[in-house]
Protein backbone atom coordinates (compact mmCIF):
# COMPACT_ATOMS: atom_id res chain seq x y z
CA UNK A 1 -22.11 62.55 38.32
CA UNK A 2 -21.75 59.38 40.46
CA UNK A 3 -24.43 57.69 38.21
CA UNK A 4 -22.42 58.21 35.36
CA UNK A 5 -19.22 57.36 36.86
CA UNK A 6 -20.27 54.16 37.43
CA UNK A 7 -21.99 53.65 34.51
CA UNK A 8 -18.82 54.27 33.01
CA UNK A 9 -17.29 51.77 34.89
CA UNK A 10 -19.54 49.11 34.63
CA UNK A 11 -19.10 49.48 30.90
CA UNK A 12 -15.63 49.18 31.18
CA UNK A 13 -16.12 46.04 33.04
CA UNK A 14 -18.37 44.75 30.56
CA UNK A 15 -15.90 45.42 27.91
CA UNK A 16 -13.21 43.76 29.99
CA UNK A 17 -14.73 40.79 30.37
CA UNK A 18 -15.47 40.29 26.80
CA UNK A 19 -11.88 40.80 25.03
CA UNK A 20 -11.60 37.72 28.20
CA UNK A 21 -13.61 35.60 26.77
CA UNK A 22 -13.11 36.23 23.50
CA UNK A 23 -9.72 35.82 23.52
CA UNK A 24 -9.66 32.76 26.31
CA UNK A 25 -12.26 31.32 22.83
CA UNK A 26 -9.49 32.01 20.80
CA UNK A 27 -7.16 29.66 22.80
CA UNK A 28 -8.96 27.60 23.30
CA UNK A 29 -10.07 26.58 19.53
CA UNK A 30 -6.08 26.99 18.84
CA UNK A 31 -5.60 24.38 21.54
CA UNK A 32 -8.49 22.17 20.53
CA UNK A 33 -6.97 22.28 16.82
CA UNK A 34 -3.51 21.31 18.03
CA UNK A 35 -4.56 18.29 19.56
CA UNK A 36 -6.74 17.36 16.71
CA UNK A 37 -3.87 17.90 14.52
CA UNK A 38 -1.82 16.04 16.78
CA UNK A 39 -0.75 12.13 15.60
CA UNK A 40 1.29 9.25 16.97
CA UNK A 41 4.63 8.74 14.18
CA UNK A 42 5.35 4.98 14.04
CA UNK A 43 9.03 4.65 13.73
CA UNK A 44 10.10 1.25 11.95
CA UNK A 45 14.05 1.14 11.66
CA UNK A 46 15.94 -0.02 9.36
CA UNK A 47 18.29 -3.19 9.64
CA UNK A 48 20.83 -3.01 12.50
CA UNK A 49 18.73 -1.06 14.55
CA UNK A 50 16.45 -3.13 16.44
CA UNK A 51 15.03 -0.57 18.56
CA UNK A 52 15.35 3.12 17.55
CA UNK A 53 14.68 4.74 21.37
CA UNK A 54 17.79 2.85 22.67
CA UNK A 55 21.34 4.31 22.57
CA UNK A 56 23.48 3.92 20.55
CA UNK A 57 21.42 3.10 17.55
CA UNK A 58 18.21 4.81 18.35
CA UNK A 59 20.40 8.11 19.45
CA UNK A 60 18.49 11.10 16.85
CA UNK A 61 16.95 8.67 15.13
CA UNK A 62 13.36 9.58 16.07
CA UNK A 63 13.85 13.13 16.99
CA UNK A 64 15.62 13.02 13.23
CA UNK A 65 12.97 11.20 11.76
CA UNK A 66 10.40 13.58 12.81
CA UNK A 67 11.72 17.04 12.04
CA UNK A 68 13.69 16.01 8.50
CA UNK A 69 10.42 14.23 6.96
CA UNK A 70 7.67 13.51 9.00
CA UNK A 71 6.45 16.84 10.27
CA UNK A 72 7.16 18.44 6.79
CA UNK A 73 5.44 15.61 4.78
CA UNK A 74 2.43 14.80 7.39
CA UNK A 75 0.10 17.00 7.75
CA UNK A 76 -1.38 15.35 11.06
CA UNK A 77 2.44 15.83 12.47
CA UNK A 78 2.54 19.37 11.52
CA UNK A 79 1.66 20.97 14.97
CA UNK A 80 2.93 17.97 17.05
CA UNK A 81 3.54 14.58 16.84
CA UNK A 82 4.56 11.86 19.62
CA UNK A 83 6.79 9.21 18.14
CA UNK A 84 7.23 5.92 19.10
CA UNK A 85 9.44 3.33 18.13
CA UNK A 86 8.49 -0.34 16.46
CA UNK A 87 11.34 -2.32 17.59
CA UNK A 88 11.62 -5.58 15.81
CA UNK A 89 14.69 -8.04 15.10
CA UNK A 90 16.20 -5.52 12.31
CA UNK A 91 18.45 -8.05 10.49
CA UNK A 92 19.27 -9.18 7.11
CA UNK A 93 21.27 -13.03 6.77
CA UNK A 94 24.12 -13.63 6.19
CA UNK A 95 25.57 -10.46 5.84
CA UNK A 96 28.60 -9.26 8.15
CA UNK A 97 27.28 -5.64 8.58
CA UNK A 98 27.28 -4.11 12.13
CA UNK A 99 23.96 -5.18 13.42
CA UNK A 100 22.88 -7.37 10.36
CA UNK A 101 23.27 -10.48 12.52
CA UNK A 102 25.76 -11.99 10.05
CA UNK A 103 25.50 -15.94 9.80
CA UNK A 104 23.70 -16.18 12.72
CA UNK A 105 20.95 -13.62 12.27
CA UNK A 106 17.93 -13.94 11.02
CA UNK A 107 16.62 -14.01 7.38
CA UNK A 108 15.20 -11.63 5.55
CA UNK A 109 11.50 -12.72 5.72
CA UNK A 110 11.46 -14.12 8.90
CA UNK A 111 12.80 -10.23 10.25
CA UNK A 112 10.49 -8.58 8.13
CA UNK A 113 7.64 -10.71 9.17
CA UNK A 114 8.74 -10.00 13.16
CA UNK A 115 8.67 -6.18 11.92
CA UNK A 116 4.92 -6.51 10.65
CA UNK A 117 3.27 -8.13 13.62
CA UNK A 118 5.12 -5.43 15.91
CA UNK A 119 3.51 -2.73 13.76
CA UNK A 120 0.60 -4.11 14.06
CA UNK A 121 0.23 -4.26 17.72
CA UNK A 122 1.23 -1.00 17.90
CA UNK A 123 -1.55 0.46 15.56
CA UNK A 124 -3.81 -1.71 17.42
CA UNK A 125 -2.88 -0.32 20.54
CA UNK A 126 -3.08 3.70 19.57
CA UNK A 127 -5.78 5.25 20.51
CA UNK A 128 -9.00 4.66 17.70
CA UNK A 129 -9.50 8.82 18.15
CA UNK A 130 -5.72 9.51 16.91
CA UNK A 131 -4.19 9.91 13.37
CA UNK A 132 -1.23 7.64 12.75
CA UNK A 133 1.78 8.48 10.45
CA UNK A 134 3.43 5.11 9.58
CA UNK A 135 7.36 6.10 9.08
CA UNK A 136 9.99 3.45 7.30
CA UNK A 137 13.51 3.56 6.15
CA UNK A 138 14.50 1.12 4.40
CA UNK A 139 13.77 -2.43 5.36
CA UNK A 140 11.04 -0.64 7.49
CA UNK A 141 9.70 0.88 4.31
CA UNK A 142 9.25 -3.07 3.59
CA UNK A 143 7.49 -3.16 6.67
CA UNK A 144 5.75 -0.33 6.38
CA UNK A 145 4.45 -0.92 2.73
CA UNK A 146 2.89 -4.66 3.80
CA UNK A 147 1.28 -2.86 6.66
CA UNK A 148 0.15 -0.54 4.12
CA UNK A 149 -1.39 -3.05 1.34
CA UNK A 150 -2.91 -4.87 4.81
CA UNK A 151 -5.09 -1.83 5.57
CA UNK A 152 -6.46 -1.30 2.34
CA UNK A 153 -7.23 -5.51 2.36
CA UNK A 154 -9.13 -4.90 5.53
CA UNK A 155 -10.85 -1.93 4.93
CA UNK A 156 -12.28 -1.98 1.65
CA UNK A 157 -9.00 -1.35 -0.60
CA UNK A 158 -9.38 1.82 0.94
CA UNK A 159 -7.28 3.00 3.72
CA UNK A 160 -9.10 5.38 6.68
CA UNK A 161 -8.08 9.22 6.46
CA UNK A 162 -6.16 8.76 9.98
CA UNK A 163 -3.44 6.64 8.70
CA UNK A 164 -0.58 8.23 6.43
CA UNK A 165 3.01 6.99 5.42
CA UNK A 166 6.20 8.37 5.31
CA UNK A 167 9.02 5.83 3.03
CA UNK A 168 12.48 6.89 2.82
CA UNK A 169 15.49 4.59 0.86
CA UNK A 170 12.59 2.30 0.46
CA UNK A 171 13.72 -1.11 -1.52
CA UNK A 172 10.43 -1.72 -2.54
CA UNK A 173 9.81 1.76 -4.26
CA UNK A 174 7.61 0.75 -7.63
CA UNK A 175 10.54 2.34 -9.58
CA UNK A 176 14.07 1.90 -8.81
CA UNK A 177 13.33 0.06 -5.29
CA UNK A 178 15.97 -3.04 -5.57
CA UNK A 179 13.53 -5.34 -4.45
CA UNK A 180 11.49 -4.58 -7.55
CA UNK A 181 14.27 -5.02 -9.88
CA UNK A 182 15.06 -8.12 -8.60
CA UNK A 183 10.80 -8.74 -9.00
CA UNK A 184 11.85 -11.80 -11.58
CA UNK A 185 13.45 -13.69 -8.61
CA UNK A 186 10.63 -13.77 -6.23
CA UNK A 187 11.46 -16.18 -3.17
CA UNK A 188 14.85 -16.83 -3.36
CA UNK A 189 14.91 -20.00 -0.95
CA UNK A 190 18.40 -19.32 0.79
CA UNK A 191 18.47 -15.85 1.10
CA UNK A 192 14.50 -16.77 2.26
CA UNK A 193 13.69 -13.18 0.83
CA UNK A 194 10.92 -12.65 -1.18
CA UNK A 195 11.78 -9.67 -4.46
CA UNK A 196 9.03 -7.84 -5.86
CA UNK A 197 5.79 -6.16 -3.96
CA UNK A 198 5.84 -2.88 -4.58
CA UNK A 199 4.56 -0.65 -1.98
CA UNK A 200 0.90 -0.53 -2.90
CA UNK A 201 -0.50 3.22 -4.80
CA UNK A 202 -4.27 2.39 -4.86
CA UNK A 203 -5.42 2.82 -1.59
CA UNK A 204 -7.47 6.12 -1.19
CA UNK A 205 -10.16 7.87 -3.45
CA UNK A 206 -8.40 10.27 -5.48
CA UNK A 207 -6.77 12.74 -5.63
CA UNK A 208 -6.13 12.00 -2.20
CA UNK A 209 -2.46 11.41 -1.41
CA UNK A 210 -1.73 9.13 1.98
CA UNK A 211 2.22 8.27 1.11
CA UNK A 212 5.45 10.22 0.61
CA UNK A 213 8.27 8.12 -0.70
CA UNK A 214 11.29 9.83 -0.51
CA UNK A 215 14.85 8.74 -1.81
CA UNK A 216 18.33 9.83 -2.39
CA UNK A 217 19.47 10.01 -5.99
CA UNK A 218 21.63 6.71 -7.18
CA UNK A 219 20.90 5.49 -3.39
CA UNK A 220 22.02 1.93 -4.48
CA UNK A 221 18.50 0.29 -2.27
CA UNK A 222 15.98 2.89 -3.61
CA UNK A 223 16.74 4.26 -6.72
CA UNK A 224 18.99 1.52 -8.36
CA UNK A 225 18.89 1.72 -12.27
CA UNK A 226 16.44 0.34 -14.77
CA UNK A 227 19.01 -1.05 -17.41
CA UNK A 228 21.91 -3.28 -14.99
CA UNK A 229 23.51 -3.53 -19.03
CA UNK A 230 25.01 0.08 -18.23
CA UNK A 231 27.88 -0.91 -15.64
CA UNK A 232 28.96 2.62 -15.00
CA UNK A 233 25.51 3.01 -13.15
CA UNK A 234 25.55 -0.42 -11.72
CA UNK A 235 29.18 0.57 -9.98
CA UNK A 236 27.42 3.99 -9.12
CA UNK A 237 24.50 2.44 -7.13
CA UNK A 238 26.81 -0.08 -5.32
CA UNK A 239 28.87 2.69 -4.18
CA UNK A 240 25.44 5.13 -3.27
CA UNK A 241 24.22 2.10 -1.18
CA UNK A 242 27.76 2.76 1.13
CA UNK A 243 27.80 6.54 0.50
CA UNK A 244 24.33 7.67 0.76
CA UNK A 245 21.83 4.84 1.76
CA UNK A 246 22.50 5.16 5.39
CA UNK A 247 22.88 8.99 6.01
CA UNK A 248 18.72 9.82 5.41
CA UNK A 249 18.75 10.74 9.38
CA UNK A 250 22.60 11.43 9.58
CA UNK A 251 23.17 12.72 12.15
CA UNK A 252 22.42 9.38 14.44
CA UNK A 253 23.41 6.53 16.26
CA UNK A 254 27.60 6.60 16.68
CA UNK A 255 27.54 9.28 14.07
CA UNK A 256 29.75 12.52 14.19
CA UNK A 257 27.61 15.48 14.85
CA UNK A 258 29.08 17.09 11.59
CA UNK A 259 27.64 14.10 9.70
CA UNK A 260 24.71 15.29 7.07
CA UNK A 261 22.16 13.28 4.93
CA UNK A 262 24.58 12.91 2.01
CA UNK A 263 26.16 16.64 1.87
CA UNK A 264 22.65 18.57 2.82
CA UNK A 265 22.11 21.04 5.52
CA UNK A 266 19.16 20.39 7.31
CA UNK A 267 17.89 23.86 5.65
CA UNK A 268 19.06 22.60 2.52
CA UNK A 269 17.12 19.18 2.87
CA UNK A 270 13.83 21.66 3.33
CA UNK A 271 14.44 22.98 0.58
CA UNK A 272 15.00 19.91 -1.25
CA UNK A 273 11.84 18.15 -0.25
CA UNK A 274 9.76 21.26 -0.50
CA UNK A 275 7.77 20.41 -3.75
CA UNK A 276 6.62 24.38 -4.09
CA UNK A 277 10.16 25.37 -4.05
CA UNK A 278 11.80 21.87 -5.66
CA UNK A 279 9.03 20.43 -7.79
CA UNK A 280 11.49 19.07 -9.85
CA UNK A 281 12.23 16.78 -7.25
CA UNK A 282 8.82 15.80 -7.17
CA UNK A 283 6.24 13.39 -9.30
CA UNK A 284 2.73 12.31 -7.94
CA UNK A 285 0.96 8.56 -8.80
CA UNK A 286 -2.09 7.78 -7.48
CA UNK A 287 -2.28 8.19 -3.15
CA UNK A 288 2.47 8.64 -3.56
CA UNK A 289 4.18 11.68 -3.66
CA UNK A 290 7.37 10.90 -4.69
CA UNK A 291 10.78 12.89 -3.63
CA UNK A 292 14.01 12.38 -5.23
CA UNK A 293 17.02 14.20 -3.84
CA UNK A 294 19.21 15.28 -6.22
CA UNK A 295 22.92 13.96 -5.47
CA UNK A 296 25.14 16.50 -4.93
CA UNK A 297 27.64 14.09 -5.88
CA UNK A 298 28.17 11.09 -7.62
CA UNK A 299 29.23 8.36 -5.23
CA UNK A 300 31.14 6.56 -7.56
CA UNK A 301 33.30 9.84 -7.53
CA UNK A 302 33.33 10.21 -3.80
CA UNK A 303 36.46 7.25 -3.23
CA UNK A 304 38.32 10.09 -5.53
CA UNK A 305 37.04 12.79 -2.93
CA UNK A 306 38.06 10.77 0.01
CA UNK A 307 41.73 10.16 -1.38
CA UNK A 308 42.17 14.03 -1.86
CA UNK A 309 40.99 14.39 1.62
CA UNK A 310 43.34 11.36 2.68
CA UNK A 311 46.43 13.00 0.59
CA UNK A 312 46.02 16.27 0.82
CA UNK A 313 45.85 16.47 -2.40
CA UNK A 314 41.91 17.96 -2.60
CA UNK A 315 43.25 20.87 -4.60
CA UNK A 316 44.32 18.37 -7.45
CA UNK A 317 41.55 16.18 -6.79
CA UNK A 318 38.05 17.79 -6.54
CA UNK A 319 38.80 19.97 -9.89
CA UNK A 320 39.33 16.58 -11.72
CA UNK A 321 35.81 15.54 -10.40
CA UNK A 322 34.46 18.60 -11.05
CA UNK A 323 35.41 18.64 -14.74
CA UNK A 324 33.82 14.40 -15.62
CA UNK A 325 31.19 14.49 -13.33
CA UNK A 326 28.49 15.91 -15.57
CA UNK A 327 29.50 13.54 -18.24
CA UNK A 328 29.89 10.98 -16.13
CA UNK A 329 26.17 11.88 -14.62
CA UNK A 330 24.58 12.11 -18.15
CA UNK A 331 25.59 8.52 -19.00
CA UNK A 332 24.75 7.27 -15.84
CA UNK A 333 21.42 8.33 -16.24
CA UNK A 334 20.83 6.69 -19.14
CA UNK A 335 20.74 3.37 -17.10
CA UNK A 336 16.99 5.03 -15.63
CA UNK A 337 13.55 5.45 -16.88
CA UNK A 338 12.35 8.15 -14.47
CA UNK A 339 9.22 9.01 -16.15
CA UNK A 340 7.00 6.83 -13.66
CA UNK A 341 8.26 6.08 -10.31
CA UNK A 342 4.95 4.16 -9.42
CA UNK A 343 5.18 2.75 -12.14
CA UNK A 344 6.47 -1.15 -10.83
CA UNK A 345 9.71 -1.47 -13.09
CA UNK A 346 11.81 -4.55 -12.88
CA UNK A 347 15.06 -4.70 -14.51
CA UNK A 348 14.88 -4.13 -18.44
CA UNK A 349 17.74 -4.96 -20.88
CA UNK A 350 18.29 -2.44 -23.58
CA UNK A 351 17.68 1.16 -22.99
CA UNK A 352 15.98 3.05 -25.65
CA UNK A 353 18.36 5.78 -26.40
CA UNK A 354 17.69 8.95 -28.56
CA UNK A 355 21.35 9.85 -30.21
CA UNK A 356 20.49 13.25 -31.19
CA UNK A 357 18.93 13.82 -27.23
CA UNK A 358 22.40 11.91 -25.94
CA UNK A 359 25.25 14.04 -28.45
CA UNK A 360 23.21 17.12 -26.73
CA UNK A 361 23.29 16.34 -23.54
CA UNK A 362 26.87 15.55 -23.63
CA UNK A 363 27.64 18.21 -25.07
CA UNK A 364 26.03 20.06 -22.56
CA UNK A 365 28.02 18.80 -20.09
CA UNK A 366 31.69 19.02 -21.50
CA UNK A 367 30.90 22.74 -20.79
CA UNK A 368 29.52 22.29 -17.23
CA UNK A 369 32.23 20.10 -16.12
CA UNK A 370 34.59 23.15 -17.13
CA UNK A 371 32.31 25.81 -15.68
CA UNK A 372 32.74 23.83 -12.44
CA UNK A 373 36.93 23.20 -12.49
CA UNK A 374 36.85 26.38 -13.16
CA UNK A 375 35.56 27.56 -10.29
CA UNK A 376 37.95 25.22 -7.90
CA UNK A 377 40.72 26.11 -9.15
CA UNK A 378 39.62 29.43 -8.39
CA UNK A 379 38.22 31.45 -11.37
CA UNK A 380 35.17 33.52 -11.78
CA UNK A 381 33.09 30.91 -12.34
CA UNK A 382 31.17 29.42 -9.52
CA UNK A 383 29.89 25.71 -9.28
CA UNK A 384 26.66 24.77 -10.40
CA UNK A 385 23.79 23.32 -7.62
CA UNK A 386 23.28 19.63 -8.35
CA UNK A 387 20.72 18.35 -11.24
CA UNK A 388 17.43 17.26 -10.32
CA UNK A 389 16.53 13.88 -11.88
CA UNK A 390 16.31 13.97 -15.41
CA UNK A 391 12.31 13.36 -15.20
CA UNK A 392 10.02 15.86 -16.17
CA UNK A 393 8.52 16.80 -12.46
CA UNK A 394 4.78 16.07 -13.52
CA UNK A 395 2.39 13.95 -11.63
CA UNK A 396 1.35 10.80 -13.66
CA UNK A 397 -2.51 9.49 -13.14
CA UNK A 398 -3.67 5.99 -14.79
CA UNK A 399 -4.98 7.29 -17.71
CA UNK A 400 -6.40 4.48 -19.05
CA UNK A 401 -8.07 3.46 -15.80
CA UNK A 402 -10.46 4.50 -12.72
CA UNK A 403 -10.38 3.56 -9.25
CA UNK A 404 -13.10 3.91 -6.56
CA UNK A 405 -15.65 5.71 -9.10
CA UNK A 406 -12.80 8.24 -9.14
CA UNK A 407 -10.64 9.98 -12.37
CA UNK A 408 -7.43 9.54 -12.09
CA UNK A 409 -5.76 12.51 -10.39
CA UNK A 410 -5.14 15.53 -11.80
CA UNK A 411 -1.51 16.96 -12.90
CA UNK A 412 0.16 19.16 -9.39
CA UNK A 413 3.41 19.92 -8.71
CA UNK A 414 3.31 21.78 -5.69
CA UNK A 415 2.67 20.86 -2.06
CA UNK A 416 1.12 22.98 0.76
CA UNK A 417 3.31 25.16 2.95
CA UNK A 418 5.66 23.51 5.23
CA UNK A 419 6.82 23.79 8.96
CA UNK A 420 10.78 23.83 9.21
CA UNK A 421 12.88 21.15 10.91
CA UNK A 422 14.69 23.57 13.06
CA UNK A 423 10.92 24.92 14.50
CA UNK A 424 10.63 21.16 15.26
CA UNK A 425 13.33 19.39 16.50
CA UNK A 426 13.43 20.70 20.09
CA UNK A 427 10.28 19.59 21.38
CA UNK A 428 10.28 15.80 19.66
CA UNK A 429 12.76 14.08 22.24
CA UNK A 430 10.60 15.06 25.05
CA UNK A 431 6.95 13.57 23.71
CA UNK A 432 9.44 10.39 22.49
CA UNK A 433 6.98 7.57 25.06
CA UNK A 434 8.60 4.14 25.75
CA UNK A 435 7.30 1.10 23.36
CA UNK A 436 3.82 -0.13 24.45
CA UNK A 437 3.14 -3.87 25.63
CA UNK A 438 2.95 -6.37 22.71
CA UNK A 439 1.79 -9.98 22.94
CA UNK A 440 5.81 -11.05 23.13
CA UNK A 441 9.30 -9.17 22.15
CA UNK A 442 9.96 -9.32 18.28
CA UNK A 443 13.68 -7.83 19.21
CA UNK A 444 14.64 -10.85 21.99
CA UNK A 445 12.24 -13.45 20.09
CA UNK A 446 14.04 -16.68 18.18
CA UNK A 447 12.97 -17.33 14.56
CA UNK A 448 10.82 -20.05 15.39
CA UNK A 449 9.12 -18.00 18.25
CA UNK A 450 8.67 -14.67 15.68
CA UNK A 451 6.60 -16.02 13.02
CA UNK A 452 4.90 -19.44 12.29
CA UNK A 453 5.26 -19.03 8.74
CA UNK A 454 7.09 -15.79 7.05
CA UNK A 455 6.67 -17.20 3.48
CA UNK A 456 2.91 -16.65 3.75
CA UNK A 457 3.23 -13.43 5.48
CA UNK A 458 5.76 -11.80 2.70
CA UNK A 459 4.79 -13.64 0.05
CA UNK A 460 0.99 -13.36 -0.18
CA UNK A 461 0.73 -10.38 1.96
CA UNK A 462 -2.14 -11.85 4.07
CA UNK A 463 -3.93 -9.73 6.06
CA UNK A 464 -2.44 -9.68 9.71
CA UNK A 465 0.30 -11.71 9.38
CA UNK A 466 2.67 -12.87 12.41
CA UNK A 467 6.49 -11.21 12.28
CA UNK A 468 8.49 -8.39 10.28
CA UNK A 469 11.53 -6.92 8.94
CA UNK A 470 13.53 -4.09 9.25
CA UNK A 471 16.02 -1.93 6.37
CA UNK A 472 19.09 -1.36 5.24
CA UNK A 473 21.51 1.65 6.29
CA UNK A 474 24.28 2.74 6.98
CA UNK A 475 26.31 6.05 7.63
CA UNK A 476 28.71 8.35 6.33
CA UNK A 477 30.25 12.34 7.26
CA UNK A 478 30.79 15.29 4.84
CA UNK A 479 33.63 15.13 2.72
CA UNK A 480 36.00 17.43 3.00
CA UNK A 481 34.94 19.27 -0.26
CA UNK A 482 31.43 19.85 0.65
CA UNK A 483 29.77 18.34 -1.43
CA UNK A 484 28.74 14.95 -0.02
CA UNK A 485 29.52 11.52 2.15
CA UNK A 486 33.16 11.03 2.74
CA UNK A 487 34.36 7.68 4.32
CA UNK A 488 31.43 5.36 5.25
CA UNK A 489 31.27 3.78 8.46
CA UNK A 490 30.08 0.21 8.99
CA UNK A 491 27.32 1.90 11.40
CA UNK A 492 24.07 0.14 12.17
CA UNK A 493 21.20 1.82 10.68
C-alpha cells in the first residue's frame, strides 16, 4: 500500500513539474516574441514643434502618435513600441504662425535639412538588432521621405525589412501632396524651398509594403486638388489646411482635451484606417498603403458651422449645410484625379469631365442634401456617414513595368487585423526615453551651424546629407454640431 502511495505521488510530482515547464515554455516564447516584435518609433514633428517630448508642444504628441497610427499601421509596433522624439529646428520662413519662426526663422530647406541629419543620427544610434518605424507629419513626412529615398540609395534601392514608415498630412504625397503640385517650381530661391520629390514607392521587392501614408480628405498640405482651375476646391483646401491639417494627433500640445482629429473618435479613426473594415479608404502602389479619411465635413462649410455655434443660431445653420454640402462635395471633387495616389501628379489644367457621370452625380446629391436637412430639423430621416473618396479602393501595380525581378503587386484591399488605440495608449508615455546624443543640437543650432549646404541635401537627395525640416500643423476642437473642426487655433504643430 505504501509502495503505491508513493508511486502515486511521485507521479503526481512528475506531472506537476511538467504543466511547470511547459507552461514557464509558453512564457517564455510569448516573451521572446514580444521583444522581437518590439521597435523603436522615430517621431519627426511637424513645423512649430521643435521637440515633441517637451511640454507644451510635445504634450500627447508621441503617446498620440503611437496609438492613432503607428501601432495600428506597424506591425513591429504592434506588441510594443518605445518612441523617441527627432527634435530638429521645425520652422518654415517667413511665415507668422506660432512656432514657424516668422521673419526670423529659418527656411524651409535649411529646417528640413537640420531635420534629416537628426534622423539620421538617431537611426544610427538604435540598436543594429531593433526594427525602426520612421513616423512624419507633415514637414516631418518631408523628412521622413528623404530619409526614406536615402536608405534605398545606400542599400541597394532596397530598403532592409527592419525599417518601416508611417506619413501622415504628408506635402510630398505623390498625389495631392502640395509640394508635388507645386513640382513645376522646383527651388524657389526666396522661399529657399525646393517643390517636387515625391516620397519614394520603389524601395522593397514586391508585394512587400514598408510605408503607410495617411491623410485627411481636402487637408489643404496633403490632399490639395489636381485641377487649381476649379476655385471652389482651391478655397476648400485653403480652409482644410486651418481646419483639418493640424488636428491628425488632436488631442496635443495646448489643445482642449475635447479636441478630435477633425470630428473622429478615436474608435471612429480605427475604424477609418482599418482597410478590412474601410477599404474604401484605402489604395496600395508599390511598397505605400495609402489612407484617405473621409471628411466628415467640408471645411469650406465649417466658418458657416462656427457662426451657428457663435450665434446660436446652429438650428438655422447646420440644416442649410446639410442640404449643399453633397453638391457642394460632388463639384469639389471634380478638381481630383484619385485614381493613383502614387502616382506623382503635379498640377493639371483642364479636368476631363464626363457630363452624363456629373448630371448623375448631382443628381444624386440634391436628394442626399435633403435626406440630411431632413434629419436636423428633426424628421425621420437620419444623416448619412461621410463619403469615402470618390476612387475606386483598388490597389494599382506598374503594369507596364518590373522592379527587383519582381511583378508588380497584386490587387488587395484589406489589411491584417489590428490592435486598438485604447489597448495602447496607456503604456506609451512610460517607454517615451529622452533624445539620444547627436554630434550637435539641430533645435538650438544657427543656419549656418545646421547644414553646410541644404540645396544639395533637398535638392539632389544625396545620400547622408547634413540638416532637416520639420511640417506643417496646426489645431482645431469639435464643432458644436459634431461633425468636425470648429474654430482653429494658431497652435504649433
Amino acid at each position: 500500500m505504501r509502495q503505491y502511495v508513493k508511486g502515486a505521488a511521485r507521479s503526481v510530482a512528475v506531472a506537476v513539474v511538467a504543466i511547470v515547464a511547459t507552461v514557464a515554455a509558453a512564457l517564455g516564447a510569448t516573451i521572446t516574441a514580444a521583444v522581437n516584435l518590439a521597435a523603436i518609433a522615430l517621431i519627426v514633428p511637424g513645423t512649430g514643434t521643435p521637440n515633441p517630448a517637451v511640454p507644451p508642444q510635445g504634450t500627447n504628441y508621441m503617446q498620440n502618435a503611437v496609438a492613432y497610427y503607428i501601432a495600428p499601421k506597424a506591425p513591429s509596433c504592434a506588441v510594443f513600441c518605445t518612441p523617441e522624439p527627432v527634435p530638429y529646428i521645425a520652422q518654415f520662413w517667413p511665415f507668422p504662425f506660432p512656432g514657424w519662426g516668422g521673419l526670423s526663422g529659418a527656411k524651409w530647406n535649411v529646417s528640413v535639412a537640420s531635420g534629416v541629419q537628426s534622423l539620421n543620427d538617431q537611426i544610427g544610434a538604435v540598436d543594429p538588432a531593433d526594427d525602426i518605424v520612421i513616423f512624419g507629419y507633415s514637414q516631418g513626412a518631408t523628412v521622413s521621405s528623404i530619409v526614406k529615398r536615402q536608405l534605398a540609395q545606400d542599400n541597394g534601392g532596397v530598403i532592409p525589412d527592419r525599417y518601416s514608415f508611417v506619413l501622415i498630412g504628408n506635402p510630398n504625397r505623390p498625389n495631392g501632396g502640395l509640394f508635388e503640385r507645386l513640382a513645376a517650381l522646383g527651388t524657389v530661391p526666396i522661399l529657399d524651398a525646393t517643390f517636387g520629390q515625391p516620397t519614394p514607392t520603389d524601395t522593397t521587392v514586391l508585394p512587400a509594403v514598408n510605408t503607410t501614408d495617411i491623410a485627411f480628405q481636402y487637408d489643404g498640405v496633403a490632399d490639395f486638388p489636381k485641377y487649381p482651375i476649379n476655385l471652389l476646391a482651391d478655397l476648400n483646401a485653403v480652409a482644410g489646411f486651418w481646419y483639418i491639417h493640424g488636428t491628425y494627433l488632436a488631442p496635443k500640445g495646448s489643445d482642449p482635451a475635447t479636441a478630435t482629429p477633425y470630428g473622429y473618435t478615436v474608435p471612429e479613426l480605427e475604424q477609418a484606417i482599418d482597410c478590412s473594415h474601410s477599404p474604401k479608404n484605402c489604395q496600395t502602389y508599390n511598397d505605400t498603403l495609402y489612407i484617405t479619411i473621409p471628411a466628415k465635413t467640408l471645411p469650406i462649410m465649417q466658418p458657416l458651422l462656427d457662426f451657428g455655434a457663435a450665434t446660436g443660431t446652429t438650428a438655422l445653420i447646420k440644416p442649410l449645410v446639410s442640404l449643399i454640402s453633397p453638391v457642394t462635395r460632388v463639384l469639389i471633387e471634380t478638381g481630383y484625379d484619385r485614381s493613383n495616389y502614387g502616382a506623382p501628379s503635379p498640377f493639371g489644367l483642364i479636368p476631363a469631365i464626363n457630363p452624363i457621370t456629373l448630371t448623375a452625380d448631382l443628381a444624386s446629391a440634391v436628394g442626399q442634401g435633403i435626406h440630411d436637412a431632413l434629419g436636423d430639423l428633426g424628421g425621420s430621416p437620419t444623416p448619412s456617414a461621410p463619403s469615402a473618396p470618390s476612387s475606386p479602393a483598388v490597389t494599382l501595380a506598374a503594369a507596364t513595368a518590373t522592379r527587383n525581378g519582381q511583378a508588380a503587386a497584386k490587387p488587395t484591399a484589406t489589411d491584417p487585423a489590428e490592435p486598438k488605440a485604447s489597448q495602447i495608449r496607456g503604456s506609451i508615455a512610460a517607454s517615451a526615453k529622452p533624445v539620444r546624443p547627436q554630434s550637435h543640437s539641430p533645435a538650438n543650432a544657427s543656419v549656418t551651424d545646421t547644414v553646410t549646404d541644404p540645396k544639395n541635401a533637398i535638392g539632389s537627395l544625396e545620400p547622408k546629407p547634413a540638416g532637416a525640416a520639420p511640417s506643417t500643423e496646426r489645431s482645431t476642437t469639435t464643432a458644436a454640431s459634431g461633425r468636425g473642426g470648429a474654430g482653429a487655433t494658431a497652435a504649433a504643430a
